[in-house]
Protein backbone atom coordinates (compact mmCIF):
# COMPACT_ATOMS: atom_id res chain seq x y z
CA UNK A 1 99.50 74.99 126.90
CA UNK A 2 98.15 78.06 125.02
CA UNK A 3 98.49 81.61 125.08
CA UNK A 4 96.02 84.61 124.52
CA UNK A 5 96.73 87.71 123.96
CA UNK A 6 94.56 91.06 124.59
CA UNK A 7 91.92 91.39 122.24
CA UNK A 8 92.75 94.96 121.26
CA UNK A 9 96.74 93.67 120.49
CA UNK A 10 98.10 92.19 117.56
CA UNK A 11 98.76 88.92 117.06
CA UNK A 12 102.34 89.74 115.34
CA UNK A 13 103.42 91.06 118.63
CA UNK A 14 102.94 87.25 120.06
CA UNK A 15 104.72 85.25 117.12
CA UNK A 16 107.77 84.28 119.47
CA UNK A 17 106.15 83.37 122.28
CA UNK A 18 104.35 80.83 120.01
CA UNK A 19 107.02 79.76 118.25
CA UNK A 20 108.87 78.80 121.75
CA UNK A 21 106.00 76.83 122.58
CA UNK A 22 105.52 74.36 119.40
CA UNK A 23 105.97 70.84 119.56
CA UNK A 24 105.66 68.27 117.33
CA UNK A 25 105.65 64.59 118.90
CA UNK A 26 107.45 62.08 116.93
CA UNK A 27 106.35 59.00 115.26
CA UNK A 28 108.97 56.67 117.64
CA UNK A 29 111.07 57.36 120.50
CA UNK A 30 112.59 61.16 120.78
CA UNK A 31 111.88 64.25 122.15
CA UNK A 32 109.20 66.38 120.08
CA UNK A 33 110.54 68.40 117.28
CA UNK A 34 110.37 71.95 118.02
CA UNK A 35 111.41 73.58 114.64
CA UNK A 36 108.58 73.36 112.05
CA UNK A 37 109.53 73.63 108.34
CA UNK A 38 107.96 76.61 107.33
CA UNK A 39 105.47 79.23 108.80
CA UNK A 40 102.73 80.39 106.91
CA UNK A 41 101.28 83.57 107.80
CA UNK A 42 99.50 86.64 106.31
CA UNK A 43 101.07 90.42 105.62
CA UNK A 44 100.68 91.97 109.09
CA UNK A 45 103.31 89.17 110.30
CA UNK A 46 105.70 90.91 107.11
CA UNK A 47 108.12 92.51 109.29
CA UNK A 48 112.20 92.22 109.92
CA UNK A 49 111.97 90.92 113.18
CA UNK A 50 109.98 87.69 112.37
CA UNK A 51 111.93 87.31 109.12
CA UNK A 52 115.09 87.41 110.66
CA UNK A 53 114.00 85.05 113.75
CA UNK A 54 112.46 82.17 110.94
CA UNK A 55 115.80 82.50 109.15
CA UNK A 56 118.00 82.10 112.24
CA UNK A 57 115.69 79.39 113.48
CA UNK A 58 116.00 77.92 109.53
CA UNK A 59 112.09 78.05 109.26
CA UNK A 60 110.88 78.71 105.24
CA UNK A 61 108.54 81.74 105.80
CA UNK A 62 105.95 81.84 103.39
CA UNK A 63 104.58 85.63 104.14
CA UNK A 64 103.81 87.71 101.36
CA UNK A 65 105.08 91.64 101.27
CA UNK A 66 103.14 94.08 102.45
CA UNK A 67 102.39 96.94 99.54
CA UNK A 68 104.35 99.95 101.59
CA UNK A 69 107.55 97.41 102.11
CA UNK A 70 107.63 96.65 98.32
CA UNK A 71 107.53 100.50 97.94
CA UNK A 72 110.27 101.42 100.22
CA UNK A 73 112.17 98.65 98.67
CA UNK A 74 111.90 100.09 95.19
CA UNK A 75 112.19 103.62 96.24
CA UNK A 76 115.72 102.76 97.52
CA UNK A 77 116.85 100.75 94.04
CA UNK A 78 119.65 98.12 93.86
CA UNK A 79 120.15 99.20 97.68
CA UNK A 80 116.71 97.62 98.73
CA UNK A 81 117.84 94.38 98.45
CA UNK A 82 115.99 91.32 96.20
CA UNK A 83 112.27 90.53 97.49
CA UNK A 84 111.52 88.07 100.16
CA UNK A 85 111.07 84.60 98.84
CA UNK A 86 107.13 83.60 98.64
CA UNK A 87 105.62 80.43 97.45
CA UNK A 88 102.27 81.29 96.23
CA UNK A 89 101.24 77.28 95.77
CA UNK A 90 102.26 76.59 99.53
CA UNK A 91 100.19 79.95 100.78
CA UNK A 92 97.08 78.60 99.81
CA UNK A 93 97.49 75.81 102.45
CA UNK A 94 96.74 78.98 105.15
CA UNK A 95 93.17 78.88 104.39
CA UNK A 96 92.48 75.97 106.47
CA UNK A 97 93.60 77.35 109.73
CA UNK A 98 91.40 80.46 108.65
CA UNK A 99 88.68 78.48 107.90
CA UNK A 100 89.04 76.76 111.49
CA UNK A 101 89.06 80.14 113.08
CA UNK A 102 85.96 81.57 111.09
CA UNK A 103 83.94 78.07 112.69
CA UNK A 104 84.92 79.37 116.21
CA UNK A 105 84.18 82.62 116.09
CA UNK A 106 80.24 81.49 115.24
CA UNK A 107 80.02 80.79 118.88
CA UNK A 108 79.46 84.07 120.12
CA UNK A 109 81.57 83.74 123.52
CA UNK A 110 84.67 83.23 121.42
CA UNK A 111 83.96 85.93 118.66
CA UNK A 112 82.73 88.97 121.40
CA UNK A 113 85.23 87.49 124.54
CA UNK A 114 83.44 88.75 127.35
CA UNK A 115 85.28 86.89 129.81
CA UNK A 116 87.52 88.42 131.63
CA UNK A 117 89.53 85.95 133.05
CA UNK A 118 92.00 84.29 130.85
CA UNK A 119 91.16 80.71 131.96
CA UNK A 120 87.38 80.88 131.41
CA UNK A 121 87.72 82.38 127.87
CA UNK A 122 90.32 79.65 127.27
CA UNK A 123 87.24 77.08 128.37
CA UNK A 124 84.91 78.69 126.41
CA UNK A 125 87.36 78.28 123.33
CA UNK A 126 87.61 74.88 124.20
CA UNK A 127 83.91 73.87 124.26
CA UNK A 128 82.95 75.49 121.23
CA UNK A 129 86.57 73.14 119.58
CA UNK A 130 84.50 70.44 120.68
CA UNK A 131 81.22 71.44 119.60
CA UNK A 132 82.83 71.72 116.23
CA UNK A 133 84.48 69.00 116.02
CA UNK A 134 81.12 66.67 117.60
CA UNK A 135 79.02 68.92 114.50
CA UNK A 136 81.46 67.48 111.81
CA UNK A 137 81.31 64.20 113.13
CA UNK A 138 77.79 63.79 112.74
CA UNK A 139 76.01 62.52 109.63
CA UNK A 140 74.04 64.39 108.04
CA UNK A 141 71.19 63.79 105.57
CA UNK A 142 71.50 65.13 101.89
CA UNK A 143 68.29 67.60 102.63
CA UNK A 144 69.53 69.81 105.75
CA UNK A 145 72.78 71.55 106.19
């Protein structure tokens, strides 16, 4: 099951809705794991709220600062508190589900959404997973692309 949001809302504003709905089957017998063990995400995700939900969930959130919270922070001195932990070396992992969303958005029904109805867009964003997928399946020669 997936969930889409308005176009002209941020995605922030739909991090625990998604975050209710992972699941991770198992290798063996068991329900799926619903806890992942860290979230990677970029700076418009840097808020309180989703900080505090990964750390009461005991997710490792690997979400760099924005600029204006490491201001605030030093602007208030020992009282801002130490910096959010970030591991730089796991961050560059995020590229690949940016790199997956860049390949969808070249079919133009996904990038523009003209579809009004949630379901429809959803199929549209499913055919053009497929056409992807299909597209990197398929040999190519060394002379086109």
């Amino acid at each position: 099951m997936t969930i889409t949001s308005p176009g002209q809302r941020a995605d922030s504003v739909m991090f625990t809705e998604v975050m209710t709905m992972i699941r991770f089957p198992r290798s063996g017998p068991g329900r799926p794991r619903t806890r992942p063990g860290r979230v990677l995400a970029d700076k418009a995700y840097s808020s309180r709220a989703i900080r505090v939900e990964l750390r009461r969930r005991r997710i490792v959130a690997v979400i760099p600062e924005r600029r204006d919270q490491r201001a605030h922070r030093a602007r208030k001195g020992s009282a801002g508190g130490r910096p959010p932990a970030f591991d730089a070396e796991s961050y560059k992992d995020r590229n690949t589900a940016e790199r997956c969303i860049n390949k969808l958005k070249q079919h133009r029904a996904v990038a523009t959404r003209y579809d009004k109805r949630d379901y429809i867009y959803q199929g549209s964003l499913t055919v053009a997973s497929i056409r992807t997928w299909l597209h990197d399946l398929t040999p190519r020669s060394p002379d086109s692309s």
